[in-house]
Protein backbone atom coordinates (compact mmCIF):
# COMPACT_ATOMS: atom_id res chain seq x y z
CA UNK A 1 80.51 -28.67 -9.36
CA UNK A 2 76.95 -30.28 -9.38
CA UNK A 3 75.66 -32.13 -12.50
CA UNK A 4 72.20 -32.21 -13.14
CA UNK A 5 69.53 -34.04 -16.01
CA UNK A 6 66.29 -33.29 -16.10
CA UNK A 7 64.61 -36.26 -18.34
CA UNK A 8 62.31 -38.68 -18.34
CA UNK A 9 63.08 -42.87 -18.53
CA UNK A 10 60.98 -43.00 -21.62
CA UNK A 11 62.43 -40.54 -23.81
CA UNK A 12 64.92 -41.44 -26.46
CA UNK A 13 66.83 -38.01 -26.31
CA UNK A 14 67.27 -38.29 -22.64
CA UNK A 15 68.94 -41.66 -22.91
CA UNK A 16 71.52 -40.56 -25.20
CA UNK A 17 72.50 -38.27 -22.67
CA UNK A 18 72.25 -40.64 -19.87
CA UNK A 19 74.85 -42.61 -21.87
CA UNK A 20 77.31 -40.57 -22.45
CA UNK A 21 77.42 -39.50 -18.66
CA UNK A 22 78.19 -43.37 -18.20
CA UNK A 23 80.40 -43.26 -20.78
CA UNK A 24 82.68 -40.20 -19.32
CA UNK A 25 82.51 -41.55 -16.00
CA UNK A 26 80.07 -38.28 -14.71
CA UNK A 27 78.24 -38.54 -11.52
CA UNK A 28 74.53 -36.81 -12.16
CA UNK A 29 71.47 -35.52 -9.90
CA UNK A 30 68.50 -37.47 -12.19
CA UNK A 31 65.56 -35.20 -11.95
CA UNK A 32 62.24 -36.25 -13.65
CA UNK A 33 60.43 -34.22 -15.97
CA UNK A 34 57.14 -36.27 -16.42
CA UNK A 35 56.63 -35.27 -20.46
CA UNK A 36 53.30 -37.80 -20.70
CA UNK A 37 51.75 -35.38 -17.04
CA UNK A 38 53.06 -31.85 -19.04
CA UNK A 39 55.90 -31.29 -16.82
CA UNK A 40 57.49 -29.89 -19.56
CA UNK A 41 55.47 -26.89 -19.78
CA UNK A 42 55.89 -25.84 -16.05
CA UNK A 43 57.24 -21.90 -16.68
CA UNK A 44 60.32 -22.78 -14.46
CA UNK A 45 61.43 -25.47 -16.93
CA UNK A 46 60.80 -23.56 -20.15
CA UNK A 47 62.86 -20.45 -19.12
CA UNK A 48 65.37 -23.21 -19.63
CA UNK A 49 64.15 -25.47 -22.44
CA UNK A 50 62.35 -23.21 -24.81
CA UNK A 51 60.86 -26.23 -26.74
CA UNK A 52 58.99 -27.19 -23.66
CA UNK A 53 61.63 -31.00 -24.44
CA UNK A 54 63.73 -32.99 -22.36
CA UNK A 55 66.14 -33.36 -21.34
CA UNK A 56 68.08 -30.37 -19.72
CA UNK A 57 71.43 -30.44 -18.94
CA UNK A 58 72.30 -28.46 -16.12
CA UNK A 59 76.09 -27.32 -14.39
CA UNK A 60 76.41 -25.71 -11.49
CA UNK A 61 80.09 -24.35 -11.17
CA UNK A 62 82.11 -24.34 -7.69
CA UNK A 63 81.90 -20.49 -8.03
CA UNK A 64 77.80 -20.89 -8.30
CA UNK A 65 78.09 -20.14 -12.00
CA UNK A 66 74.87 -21.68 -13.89
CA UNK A 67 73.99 -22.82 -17.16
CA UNK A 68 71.80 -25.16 -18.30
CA UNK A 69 71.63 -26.78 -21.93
CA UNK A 70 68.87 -28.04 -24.11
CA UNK A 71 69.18 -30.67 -26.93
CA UNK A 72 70.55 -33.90 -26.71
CA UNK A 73 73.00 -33.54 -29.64
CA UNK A 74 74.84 -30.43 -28.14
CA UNK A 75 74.55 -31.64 -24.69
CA UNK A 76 76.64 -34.41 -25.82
CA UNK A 77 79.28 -32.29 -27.79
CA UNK A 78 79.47 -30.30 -24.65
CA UNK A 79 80.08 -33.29 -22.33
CA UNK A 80 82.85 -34.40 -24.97
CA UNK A 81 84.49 -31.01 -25.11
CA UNK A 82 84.61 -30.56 -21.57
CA UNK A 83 85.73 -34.21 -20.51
CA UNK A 84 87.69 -35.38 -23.13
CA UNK A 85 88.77 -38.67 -22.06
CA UNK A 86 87.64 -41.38 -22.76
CA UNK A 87 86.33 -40.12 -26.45
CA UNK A 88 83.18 -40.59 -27.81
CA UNK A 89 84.44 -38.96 -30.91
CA UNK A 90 87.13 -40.33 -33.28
CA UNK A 91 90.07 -38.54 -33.62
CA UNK A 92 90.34 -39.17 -37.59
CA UNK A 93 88.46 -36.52 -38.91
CA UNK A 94 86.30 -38.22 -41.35
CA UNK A 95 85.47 -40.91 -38.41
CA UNK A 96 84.52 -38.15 -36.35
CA UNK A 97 82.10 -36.51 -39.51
CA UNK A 98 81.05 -40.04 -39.75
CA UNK A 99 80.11 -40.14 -36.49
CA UNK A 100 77.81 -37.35 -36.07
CA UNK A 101 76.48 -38.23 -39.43
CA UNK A 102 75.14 -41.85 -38.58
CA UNK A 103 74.02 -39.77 -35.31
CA UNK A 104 72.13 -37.05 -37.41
CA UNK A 105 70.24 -40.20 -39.26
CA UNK A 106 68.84 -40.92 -35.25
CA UNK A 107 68.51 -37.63 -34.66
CA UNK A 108 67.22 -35.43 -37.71
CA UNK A 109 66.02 -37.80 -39.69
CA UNK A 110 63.96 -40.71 -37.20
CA UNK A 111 63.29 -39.44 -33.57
CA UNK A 112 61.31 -36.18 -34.10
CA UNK A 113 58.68 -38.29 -36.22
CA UNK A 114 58.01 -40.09 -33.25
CA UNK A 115 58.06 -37.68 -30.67
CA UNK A 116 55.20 -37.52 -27.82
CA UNK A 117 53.78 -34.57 -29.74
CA UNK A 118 53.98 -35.45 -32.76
CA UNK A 119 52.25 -38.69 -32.66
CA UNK A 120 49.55 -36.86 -30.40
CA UNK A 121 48.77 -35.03 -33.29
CA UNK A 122 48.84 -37.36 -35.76
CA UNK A 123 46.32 -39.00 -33.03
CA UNK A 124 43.84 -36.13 -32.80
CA UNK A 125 43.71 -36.04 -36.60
CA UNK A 126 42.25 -39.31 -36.35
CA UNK A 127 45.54 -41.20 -37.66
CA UNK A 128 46.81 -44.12 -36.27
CA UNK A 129 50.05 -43.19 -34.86
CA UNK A 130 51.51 -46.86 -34.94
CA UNK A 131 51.29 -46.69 -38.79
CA UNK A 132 52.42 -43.39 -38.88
CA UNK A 133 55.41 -44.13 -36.88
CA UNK A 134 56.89 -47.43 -37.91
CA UNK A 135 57.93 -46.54 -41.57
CA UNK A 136 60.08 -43.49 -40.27
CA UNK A 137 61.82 -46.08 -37.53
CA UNK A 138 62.59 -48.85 -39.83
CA UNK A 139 63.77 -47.01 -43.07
CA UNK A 140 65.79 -44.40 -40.94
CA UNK A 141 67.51 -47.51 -39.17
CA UNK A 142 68.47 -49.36 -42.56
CA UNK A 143 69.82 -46.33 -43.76
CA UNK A 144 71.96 -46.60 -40.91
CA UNK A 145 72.86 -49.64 -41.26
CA UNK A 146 73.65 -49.10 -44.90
CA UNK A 147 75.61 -46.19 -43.49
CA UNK A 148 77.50 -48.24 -40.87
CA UNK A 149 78.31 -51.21 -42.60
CA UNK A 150 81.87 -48.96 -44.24
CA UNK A 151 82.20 -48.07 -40.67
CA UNK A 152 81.69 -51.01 -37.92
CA UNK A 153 84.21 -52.56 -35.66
CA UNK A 154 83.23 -54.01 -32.38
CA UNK A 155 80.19 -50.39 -32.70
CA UNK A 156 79.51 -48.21 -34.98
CA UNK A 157 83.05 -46.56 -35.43
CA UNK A 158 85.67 -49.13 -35.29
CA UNK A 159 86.27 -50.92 -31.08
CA UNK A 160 85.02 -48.55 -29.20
CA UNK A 161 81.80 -47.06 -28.11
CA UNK A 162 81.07 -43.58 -29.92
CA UNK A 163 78.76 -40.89 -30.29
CA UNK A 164 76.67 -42.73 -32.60
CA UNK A 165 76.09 -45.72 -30.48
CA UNK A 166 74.66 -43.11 -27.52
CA UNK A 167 71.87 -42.40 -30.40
CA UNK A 168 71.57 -46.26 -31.83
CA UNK A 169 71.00 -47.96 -28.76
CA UNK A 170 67.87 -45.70 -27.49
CA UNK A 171 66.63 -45.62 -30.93
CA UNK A 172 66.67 -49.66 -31.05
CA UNK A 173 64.75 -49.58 -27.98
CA UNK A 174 61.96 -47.42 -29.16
CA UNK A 175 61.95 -49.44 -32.21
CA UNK A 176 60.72 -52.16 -30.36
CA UNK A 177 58.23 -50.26 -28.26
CA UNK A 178 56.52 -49.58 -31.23
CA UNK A 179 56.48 -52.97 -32.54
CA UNK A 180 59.26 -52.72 -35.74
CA UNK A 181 60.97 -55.63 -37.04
CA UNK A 182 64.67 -55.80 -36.24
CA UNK A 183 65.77 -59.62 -37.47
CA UNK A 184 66.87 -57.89 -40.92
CA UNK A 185 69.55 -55.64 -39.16
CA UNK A 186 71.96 -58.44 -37.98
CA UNK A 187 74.95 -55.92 -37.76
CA UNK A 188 72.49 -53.29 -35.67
CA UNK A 189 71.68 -55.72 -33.26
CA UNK A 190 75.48 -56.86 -32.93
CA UNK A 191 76.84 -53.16 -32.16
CA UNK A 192 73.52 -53.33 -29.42
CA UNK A 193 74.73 -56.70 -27.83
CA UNK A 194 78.19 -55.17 -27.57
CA UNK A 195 76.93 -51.99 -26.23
CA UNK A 196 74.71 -53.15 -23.52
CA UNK A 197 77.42 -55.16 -21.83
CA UNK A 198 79.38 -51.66 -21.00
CA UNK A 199 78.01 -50.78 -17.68
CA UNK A 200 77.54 -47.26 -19.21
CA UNK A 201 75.10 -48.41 -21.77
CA UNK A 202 73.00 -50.71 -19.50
CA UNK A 203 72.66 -48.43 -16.10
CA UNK A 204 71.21 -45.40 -18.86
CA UNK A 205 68.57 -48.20 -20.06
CA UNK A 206 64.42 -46.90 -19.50
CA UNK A 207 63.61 -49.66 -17.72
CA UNK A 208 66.14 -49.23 -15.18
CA UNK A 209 65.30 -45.47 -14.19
CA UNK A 210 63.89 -44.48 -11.09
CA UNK A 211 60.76 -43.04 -12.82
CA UNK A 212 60.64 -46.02 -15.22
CA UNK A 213 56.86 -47.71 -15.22
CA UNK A 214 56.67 -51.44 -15.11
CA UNK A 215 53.73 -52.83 -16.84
């Protein structure tokens, strides 16, 4: 069987995939899909990710059966389905809602606003994409601290590393990239510390990527 993400260092949704891999232990071919060049409208790629988005998750089976997955969210429930141990979901059921809830608040309710192409078009309407963005990013990460503060251990859910955590960490990073103030979200920052000493959580960082760009 041959693993294979198509992503780029930068993107948030890629490196909640990137750390779950880590987290399961999964061996991956990283292919870039350069989203600031357009890669992501090649016709090859969009056969497979309709949204013209990374990442892609891609299996090849030992019997040369194919299938390749789009979103980060299901990607992930896949992964977890499939490889089971070690969890990334809790096996109390109202953990595991919990879970995917404080995950949803990432997903749903922050990243899209700041998405490549949604900030270019807030751009070539003449906005000022820092302002728009940075209101989205800090109120959707003190809701989740609200949120995670009837939850936390050692991470988000209880003393070990969960779904939610693949979606806080990359969503802490972009934070910073565009310049939001963290030093109110002690407990956020806590669950990050934790998180980025798992091996897992700091080989899936941007920086760190092959196609990563060092300024």
């Amino acid at each position: 069987m041959k693993l294979t993400l198509h992503n780029y260092w930068r993107s948030s949704a890629s490196h909640r995939v990137r750390i779950a891999l880590g987290l399961k232990g999964l061996a991956y071919e990283y292919v870039v899909v350069n989203i600031v060049k357009g890669e992501q409208h090649a016709e090859a790629y969009v056969r497979a990710n309709t949204m013209h988005q990374v990442p892609t998750f891609e299996i090849i089976e030992d019997d040369g059966a194919r299938v390749a997955l789009a979103q980060s969210l299901p990607i992930i429930e896949y992964i977890e389905e499939r490889w089971p141990a070690p969890p990334i979901l809790p096996a109390d059921l109202v953990l595991r809602a919990r879970a995917r809830a404080l995950a949803e608040i990432i997903n749903s309710g922050v990243q899209p606003l700041q998405n490549l192409s949604v900030t270019n078009a807030v751009a070539a309407l003449g906005g000022d994409t820092a302002a728009w963005v940075k209101p989205f990013i800090a109120n959707g990460l003190a809701a989740y601290a609200r949120a995670v503060a009837e939850t936390a251990g050692a991470f988000s859910i209880g003393d070990a590393p969960t779904i939610a955590d693949c979606f806080l960490i990359p969503q802490l990073q972009s934070a910073r990239r565009f310049k939001v103030e963290l030093a109110e979200l002690p407990l956020l920052l806590a669950i990050e510390e934790r998180c980025l000493a798992l091996p897992a959580f700091a080989a899936a960082m941007p920086d760190v990527q092959p196609d990563a760009v060092r300024n």
